[in-house]
PDB file of N, CA and C in Angstrom:
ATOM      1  N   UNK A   1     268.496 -95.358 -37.558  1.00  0.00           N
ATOM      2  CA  UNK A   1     267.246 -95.954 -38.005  1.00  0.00           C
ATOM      3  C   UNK A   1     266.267 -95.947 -36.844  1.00  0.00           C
ATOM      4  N   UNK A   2     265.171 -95.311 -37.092  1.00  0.00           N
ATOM      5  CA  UNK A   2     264.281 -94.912 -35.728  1.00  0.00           C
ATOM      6  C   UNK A   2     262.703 -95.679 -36.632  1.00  0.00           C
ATOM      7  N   UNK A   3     262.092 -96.728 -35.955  1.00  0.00           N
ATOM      8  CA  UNK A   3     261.083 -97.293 -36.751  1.00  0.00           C
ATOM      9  C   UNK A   3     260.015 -96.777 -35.300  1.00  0.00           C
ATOM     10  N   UNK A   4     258.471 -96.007 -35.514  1.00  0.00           N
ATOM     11  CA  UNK A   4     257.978 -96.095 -35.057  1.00  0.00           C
ATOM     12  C   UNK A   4     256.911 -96.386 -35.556  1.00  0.00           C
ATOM     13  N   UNK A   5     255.908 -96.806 -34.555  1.00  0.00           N
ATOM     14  CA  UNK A   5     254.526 -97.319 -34.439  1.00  0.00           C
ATOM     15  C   UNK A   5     253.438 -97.524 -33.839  1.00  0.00           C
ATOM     16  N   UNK A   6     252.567 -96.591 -34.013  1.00  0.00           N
ATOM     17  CA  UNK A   6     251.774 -96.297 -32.923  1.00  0.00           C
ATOM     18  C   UNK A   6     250.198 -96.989 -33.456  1.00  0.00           C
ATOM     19  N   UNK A   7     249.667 -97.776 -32.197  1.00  0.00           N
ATOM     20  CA  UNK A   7     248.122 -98.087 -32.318  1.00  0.00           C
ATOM     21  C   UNK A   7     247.426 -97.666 -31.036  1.00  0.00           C
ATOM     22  N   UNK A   8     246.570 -97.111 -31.350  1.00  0.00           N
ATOM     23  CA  UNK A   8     245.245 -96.878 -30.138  1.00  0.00           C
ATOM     24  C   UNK A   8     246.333 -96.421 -29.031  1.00  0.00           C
ATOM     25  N   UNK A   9     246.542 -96.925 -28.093  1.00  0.00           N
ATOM     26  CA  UNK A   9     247.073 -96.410 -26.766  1.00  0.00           C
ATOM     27  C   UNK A   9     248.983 -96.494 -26.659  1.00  0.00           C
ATOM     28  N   UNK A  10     249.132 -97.238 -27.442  1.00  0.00           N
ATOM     29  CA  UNK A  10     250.393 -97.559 -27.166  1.00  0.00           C
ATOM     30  C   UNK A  10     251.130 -96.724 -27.973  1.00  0.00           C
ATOM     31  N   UNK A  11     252.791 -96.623 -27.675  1.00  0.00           N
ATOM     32  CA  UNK A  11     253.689 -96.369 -28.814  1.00  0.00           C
ATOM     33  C   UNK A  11     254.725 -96.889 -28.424  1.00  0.00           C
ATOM     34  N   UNK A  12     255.428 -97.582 -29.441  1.00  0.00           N
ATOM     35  CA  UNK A  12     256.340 -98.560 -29.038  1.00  0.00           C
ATOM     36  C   UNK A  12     257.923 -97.574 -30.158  1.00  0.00           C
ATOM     37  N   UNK A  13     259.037 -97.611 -29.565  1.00  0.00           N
ATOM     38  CA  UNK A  13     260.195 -96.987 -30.350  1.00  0.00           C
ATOM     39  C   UNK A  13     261.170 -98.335 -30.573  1.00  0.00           C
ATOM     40  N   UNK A  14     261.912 -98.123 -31.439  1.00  0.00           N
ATOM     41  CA  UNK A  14     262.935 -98.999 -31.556  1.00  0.00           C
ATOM     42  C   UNK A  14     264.344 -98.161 -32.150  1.00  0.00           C
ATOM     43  N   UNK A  15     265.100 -98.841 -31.529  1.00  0.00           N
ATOM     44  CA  UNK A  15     265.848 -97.501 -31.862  1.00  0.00           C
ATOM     45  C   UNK A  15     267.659 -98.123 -32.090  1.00  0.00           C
ATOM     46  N   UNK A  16     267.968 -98.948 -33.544  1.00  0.00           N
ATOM     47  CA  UNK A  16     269.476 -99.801 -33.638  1.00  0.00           C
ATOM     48  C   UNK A  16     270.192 -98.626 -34.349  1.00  0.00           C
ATOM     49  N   UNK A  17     271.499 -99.314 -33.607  1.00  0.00           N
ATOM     50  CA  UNK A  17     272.733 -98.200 -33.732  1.00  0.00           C
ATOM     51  C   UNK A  17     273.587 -99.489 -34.839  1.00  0.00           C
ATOM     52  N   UNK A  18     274.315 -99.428 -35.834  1.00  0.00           N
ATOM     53  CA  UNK A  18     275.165-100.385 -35.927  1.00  0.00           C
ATOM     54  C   UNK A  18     276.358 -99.423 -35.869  1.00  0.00           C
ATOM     55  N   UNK A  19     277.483-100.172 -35.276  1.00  0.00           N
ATOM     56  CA  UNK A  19     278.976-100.229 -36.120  1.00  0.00           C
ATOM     57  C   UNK A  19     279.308-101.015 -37.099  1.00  0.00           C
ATOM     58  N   UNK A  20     280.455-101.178 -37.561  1.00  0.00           N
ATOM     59  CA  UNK A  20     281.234-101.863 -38.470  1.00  0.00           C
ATOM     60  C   UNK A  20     281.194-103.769 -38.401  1.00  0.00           C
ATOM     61  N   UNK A  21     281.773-103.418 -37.437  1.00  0.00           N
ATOM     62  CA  UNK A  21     281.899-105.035 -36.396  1.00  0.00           C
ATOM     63  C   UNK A  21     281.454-105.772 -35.426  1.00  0.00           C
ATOM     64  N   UNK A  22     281.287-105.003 -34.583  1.00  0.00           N
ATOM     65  CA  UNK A  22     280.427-104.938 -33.441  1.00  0.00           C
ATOM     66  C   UNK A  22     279.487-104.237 -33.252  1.00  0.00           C
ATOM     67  N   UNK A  23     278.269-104.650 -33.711  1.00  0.00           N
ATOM     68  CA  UNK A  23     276.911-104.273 -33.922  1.00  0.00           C
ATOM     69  C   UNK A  23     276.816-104.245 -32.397  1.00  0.00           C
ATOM     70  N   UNK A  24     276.194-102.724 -32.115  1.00  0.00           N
ATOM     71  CA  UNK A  24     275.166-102.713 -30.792  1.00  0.00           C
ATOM     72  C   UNK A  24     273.552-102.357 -30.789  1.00  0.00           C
ATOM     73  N   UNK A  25     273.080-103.029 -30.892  1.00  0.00           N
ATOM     74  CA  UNK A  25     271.287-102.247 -30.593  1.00  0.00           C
ATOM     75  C   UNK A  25     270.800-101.993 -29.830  1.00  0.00           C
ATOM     76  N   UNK A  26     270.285-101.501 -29.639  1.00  0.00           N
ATOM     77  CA  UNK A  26     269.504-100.679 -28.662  1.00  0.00           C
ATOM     78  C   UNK A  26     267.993-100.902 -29.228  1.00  0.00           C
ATOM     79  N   UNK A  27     267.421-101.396 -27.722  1.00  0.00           N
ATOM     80  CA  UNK A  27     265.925-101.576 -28.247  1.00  0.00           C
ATOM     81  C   UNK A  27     265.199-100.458 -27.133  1.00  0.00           C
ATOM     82  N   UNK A  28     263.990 -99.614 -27.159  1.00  0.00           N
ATOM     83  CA  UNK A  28     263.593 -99.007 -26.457  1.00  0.00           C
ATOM     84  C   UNK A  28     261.976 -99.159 -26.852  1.00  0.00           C
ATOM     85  N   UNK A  29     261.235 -99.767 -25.720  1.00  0.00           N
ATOM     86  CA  UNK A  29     259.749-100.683 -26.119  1.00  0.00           C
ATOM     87  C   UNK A  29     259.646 -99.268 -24.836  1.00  0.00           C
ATOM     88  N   UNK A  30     258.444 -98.770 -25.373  1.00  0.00           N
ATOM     89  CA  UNK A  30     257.811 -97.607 -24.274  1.00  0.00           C
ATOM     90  C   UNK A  30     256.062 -97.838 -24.270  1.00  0.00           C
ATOM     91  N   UNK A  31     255.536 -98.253 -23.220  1.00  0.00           N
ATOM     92  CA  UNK A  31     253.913 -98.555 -23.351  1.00  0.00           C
ATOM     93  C   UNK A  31     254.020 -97.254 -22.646  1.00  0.00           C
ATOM     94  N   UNK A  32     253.047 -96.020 -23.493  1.00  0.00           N
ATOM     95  CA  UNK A  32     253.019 -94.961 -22.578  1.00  0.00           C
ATOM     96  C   UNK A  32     251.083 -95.197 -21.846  1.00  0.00           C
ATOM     97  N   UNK A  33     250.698 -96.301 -22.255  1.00  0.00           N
ATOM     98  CA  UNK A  33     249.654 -96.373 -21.020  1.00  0.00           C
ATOM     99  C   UNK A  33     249.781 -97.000 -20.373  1.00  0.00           C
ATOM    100  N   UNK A  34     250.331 -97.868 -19.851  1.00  0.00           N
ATOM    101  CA  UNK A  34     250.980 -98.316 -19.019  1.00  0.00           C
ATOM    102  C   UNK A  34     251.809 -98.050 -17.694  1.00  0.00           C
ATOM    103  N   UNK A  35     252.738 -96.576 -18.511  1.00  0.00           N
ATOM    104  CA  UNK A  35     253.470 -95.998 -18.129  1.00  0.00           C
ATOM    105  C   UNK A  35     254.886 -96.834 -17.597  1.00  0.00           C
ATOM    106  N   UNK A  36     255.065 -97.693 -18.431  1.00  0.00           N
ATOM    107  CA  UNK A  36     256.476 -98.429 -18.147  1.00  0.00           C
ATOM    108  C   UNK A  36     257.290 -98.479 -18.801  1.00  0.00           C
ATOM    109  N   UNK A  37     258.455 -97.956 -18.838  1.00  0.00           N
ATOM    110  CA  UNK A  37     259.668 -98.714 -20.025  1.00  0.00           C
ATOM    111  C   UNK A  37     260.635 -99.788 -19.641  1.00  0.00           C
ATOM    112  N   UNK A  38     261.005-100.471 -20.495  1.00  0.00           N
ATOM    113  CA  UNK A  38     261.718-101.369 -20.705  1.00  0.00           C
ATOM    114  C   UNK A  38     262.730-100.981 -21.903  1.00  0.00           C
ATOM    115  N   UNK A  39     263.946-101.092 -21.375  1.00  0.00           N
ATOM    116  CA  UNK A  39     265.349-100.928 -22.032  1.00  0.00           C
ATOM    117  C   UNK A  39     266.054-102.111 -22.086  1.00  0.00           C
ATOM    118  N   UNK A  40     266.587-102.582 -23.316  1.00  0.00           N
ATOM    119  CA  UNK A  40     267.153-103.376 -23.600  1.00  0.00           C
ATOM    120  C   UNK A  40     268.441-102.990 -24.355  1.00  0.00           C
ATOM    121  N   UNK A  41     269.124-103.914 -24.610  1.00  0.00           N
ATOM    122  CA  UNK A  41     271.048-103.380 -25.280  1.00  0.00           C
ATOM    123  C   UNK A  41     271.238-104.523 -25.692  1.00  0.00           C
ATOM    124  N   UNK A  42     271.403-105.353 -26.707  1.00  0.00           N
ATOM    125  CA  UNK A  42     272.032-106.037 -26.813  1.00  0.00           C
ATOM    126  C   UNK A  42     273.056-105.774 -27.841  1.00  0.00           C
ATOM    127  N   UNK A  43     273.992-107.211 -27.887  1.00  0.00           N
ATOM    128  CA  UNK A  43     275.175-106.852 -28.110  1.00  0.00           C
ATOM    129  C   UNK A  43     275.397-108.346 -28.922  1.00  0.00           C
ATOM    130  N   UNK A  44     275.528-108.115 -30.556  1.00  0.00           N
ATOM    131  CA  UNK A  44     275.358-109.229 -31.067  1.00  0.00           C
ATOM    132  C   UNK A  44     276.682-109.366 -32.208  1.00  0.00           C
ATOM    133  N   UNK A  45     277.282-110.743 -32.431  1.00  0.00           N
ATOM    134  CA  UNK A  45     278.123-111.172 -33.392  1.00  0.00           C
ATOM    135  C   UNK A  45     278.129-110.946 -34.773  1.00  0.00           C
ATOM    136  N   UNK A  46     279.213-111.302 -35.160  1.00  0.00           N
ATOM    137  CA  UNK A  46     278.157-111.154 -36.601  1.00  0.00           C
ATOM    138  C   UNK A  46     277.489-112.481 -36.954  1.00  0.00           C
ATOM    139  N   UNK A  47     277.884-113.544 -36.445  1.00  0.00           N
ATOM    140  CA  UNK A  47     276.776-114.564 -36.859  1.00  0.00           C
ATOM    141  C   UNK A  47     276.630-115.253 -35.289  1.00  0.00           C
ATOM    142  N   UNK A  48     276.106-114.375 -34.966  1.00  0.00           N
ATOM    143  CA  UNK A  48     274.739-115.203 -34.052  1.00  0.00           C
ATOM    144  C   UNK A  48     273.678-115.173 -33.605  1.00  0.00           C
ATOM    145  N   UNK A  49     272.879-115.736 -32.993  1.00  0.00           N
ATOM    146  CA  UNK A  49     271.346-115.527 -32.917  1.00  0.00           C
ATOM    147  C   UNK A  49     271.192-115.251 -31.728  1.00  0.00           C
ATOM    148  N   UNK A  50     270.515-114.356 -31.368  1.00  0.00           N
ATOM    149  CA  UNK A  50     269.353-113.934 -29.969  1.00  0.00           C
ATOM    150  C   UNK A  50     268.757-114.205 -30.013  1.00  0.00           C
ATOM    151  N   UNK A  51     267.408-114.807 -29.268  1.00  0.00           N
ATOM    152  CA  UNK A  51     266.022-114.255 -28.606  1.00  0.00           C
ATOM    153  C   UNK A  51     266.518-113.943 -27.462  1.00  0.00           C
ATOM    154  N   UNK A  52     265.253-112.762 -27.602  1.00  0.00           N
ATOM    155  CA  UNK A  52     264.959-111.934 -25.707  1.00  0.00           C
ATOM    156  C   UNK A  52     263.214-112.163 -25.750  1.00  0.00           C
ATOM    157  N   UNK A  53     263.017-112.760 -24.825  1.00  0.00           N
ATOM    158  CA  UNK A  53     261.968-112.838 -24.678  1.00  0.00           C
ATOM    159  C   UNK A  53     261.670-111.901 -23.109  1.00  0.00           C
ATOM    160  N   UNK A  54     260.615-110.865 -22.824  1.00  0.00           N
ATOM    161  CA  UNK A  54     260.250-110.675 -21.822  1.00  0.00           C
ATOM    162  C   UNK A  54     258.434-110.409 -21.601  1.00  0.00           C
ATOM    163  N   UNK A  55     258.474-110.951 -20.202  1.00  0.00           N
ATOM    164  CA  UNK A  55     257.462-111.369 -19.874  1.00  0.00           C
ATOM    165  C   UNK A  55     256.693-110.229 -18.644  1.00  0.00           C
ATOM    166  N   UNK A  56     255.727-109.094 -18.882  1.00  0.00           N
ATOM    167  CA  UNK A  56     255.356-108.504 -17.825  1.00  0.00           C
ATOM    168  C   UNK A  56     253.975-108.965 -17.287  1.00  0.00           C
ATOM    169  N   UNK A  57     254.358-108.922 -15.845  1.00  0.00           N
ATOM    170  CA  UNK A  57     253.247-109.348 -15.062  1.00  0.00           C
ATOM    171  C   UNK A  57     252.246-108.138 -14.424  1.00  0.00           C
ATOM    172  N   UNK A  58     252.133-107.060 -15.501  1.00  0.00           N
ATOM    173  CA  UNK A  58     250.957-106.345 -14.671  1.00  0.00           C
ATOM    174  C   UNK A  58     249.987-106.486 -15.126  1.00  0.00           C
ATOM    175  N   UNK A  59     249.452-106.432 -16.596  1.00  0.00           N
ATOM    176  CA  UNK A  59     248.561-107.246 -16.717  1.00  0.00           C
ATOM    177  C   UNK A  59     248.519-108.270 -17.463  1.00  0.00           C
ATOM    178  N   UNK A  60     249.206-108.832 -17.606  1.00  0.00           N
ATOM    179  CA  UNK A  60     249.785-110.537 -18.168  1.00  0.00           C
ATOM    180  C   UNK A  60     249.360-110.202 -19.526  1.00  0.00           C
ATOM    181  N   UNK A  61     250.495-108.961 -20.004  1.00  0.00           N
ATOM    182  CA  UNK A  61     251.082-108.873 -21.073  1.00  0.00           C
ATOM    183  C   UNK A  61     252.035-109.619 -21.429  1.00  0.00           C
ATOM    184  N   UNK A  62     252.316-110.011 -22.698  1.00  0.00           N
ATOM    185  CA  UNK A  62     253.635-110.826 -22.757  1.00  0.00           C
ATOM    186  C   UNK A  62     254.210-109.804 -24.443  1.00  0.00           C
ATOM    187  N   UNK A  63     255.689-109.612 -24.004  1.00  0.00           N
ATOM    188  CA  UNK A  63     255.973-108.846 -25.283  1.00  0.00           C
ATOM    189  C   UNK A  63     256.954-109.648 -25.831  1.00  0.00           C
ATOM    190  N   UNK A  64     257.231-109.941 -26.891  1.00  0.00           N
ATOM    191  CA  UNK A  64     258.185-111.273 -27.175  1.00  0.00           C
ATOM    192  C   UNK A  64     259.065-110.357 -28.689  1.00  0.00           C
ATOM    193  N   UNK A  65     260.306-109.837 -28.699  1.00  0.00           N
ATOM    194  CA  UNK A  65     261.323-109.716 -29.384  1.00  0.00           C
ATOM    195  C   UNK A  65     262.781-110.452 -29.686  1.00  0.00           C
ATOM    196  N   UNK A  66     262.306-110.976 -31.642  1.00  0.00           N
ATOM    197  CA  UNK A  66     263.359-111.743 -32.122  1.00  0.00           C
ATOM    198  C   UNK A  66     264.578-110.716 -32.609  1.00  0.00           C
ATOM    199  N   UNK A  67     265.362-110.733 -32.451  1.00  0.00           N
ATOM    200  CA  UNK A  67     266.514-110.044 -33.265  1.00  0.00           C
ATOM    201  C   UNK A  67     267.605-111.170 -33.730  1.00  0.00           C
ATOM    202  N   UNK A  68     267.594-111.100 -35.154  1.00  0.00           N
ATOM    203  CA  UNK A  68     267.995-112.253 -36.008  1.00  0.00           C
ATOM    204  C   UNK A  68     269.106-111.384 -36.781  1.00  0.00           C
ATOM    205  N   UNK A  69     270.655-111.949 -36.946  1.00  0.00           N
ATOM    206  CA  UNK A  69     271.579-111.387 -37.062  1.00  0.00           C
ATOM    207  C   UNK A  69     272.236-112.289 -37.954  1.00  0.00           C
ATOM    208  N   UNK A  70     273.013-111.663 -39.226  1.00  0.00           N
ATOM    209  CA  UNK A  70     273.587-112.584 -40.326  1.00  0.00           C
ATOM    210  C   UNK A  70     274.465-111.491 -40.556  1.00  0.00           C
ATOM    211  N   UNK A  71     275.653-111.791 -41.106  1.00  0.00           N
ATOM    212  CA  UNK A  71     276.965-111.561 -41.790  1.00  0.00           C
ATOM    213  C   UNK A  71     276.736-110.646 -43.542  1.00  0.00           C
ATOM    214  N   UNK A  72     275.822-111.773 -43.874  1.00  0.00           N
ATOM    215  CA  UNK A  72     275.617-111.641 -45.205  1.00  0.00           C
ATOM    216  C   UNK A  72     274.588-110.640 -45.733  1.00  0.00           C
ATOM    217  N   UNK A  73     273.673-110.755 -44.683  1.00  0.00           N
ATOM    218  CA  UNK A  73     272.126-109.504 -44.798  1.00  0.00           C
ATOM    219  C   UNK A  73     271.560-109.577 -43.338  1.00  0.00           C
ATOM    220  N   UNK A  74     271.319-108.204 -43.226  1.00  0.00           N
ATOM    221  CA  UNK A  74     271.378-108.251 -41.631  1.00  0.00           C
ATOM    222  C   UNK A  74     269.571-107.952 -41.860  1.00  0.00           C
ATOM    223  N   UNK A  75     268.777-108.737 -40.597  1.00  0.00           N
ATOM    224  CA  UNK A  75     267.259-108.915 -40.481  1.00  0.00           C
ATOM    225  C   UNK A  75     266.796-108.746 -39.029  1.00  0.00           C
ATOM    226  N   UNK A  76     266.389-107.386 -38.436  1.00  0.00           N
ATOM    227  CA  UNK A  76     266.022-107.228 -37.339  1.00  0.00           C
ATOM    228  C   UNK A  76     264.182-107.732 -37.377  1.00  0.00           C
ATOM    229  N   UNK A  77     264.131-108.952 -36.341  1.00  0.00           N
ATOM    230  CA  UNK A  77     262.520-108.321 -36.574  1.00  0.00           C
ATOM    231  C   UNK A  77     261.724-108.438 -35.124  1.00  0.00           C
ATOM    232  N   UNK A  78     261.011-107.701 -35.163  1.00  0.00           N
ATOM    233  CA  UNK A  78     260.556-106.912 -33.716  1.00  0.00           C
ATOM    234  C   UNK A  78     258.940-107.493 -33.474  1.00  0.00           C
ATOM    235  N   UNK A  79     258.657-108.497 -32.419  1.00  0.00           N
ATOM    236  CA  UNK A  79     257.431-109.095 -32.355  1.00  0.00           C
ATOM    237  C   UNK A  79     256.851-108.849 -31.417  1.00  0.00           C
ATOM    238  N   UNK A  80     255.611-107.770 -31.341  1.00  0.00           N
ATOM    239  CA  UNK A  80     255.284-107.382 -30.177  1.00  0.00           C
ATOM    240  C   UNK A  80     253.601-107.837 -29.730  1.00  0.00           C
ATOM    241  N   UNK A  81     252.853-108.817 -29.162  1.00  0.00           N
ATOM    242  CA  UNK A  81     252.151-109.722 -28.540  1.00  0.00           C
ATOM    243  C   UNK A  81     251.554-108.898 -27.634  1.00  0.00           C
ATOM    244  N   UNK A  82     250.060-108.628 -27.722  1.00  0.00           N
ATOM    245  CA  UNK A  82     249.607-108.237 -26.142  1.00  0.00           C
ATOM    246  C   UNK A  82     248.102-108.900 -25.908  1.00  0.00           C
ATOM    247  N   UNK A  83     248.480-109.540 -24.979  1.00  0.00           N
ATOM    248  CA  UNK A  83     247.208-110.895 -24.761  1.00  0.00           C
ATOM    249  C   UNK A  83     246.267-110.149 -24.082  1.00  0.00           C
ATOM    250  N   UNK A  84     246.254-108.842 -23.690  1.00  0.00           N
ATOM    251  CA  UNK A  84     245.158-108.331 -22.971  1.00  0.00           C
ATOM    252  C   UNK A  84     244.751-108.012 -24.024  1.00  0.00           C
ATOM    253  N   UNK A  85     244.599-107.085 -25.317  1.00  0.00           N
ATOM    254  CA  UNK A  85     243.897-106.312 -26.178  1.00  0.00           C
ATOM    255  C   UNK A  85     243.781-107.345 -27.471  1.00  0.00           C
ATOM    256  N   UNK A  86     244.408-108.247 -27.087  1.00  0.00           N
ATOM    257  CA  UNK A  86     244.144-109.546 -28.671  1.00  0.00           C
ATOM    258  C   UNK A  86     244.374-109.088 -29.644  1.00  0.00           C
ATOM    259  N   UNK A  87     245.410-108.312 -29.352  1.00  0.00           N
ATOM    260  CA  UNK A  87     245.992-108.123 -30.686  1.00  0.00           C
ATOM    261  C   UNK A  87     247.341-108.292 -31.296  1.00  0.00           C
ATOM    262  N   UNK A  88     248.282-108.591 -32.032  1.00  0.00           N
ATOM    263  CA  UNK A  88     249.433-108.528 -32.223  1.00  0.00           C
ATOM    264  C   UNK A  88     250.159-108.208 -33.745  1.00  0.00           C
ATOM    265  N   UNK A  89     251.304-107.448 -33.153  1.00  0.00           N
ATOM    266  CA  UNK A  89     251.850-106.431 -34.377  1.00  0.00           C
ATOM    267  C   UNK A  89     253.191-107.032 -34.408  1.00  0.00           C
ATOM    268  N   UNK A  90     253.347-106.984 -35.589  1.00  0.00           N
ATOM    269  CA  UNK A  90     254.873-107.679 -36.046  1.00  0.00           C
ATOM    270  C   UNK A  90     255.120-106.641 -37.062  1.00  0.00           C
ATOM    271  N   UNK A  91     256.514-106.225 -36.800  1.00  0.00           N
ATOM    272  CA  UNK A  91     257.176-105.400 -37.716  1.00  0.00           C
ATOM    273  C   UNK A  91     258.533-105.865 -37.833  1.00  0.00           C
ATOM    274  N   UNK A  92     259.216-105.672 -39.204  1.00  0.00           N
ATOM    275  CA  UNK A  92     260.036-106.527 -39.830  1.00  0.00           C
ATOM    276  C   UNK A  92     261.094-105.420 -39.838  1.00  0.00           C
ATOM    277  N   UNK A  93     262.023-105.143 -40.004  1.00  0.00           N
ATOM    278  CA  UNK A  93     263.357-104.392 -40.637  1.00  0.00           C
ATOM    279  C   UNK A  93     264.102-104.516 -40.879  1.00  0.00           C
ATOM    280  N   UNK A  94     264.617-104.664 -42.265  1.00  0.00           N
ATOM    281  CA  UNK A  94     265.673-104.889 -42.889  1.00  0.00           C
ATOM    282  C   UNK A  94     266.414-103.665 -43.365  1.00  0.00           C
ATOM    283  N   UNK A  95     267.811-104.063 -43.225  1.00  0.00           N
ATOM    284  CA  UNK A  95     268.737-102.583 -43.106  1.00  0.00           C
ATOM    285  C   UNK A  95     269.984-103.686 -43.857  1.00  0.00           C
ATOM    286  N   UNK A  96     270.411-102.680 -45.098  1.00  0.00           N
ATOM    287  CA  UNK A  96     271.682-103.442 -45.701  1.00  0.00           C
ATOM    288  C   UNK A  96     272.617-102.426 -45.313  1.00  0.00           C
TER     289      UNK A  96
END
């Protein structure tokens, strides 16, 4: 499952792998004006909850990703915040 999304300057990838049992995701946030990536992995239960919140200080961007994890229906959702351009994009994904 490869969700992309591109506005004006940015393009952001996301990119979850599941197994059976042990769900691994893989998040891959790429600001190509920026020119920075940030790689993330997490590694989630079947019932438990994450936040990752990360915080960059170049130009006091803040990018804030929930990944919300259930047994019963699984709900990735990806919240991406950028206080320099005032704008913010939330994208949802649900995968049964």
């Amino acid at each position: 499952m490869k969700v992309e999304l591109s506005s004006l300057r940015r393009r952001d990838e996301m990119k979850v792998e599941s197994s059976s049992l042990r769900r691994r995701e893989k998040m891959k946030v790429e600001s190509s004006s920026l020119r920075r990536r940030e790689k993330m992995k997490v590694e989630l239960s079947s019932l438990r909850r994450e936040e990752i919140k990360v915080e960059s200080s170049s130009l006091g961007r803040r990018e804030e990703m929930k990944v919300d994890s259930s047994s019963l229906g699984r709900r990735e959702e990806m919240k991406v915040e950028s206080s320099s351009l005032g704008r913010r994009e939330e994208m949802k994904v649900e995968s049964s």
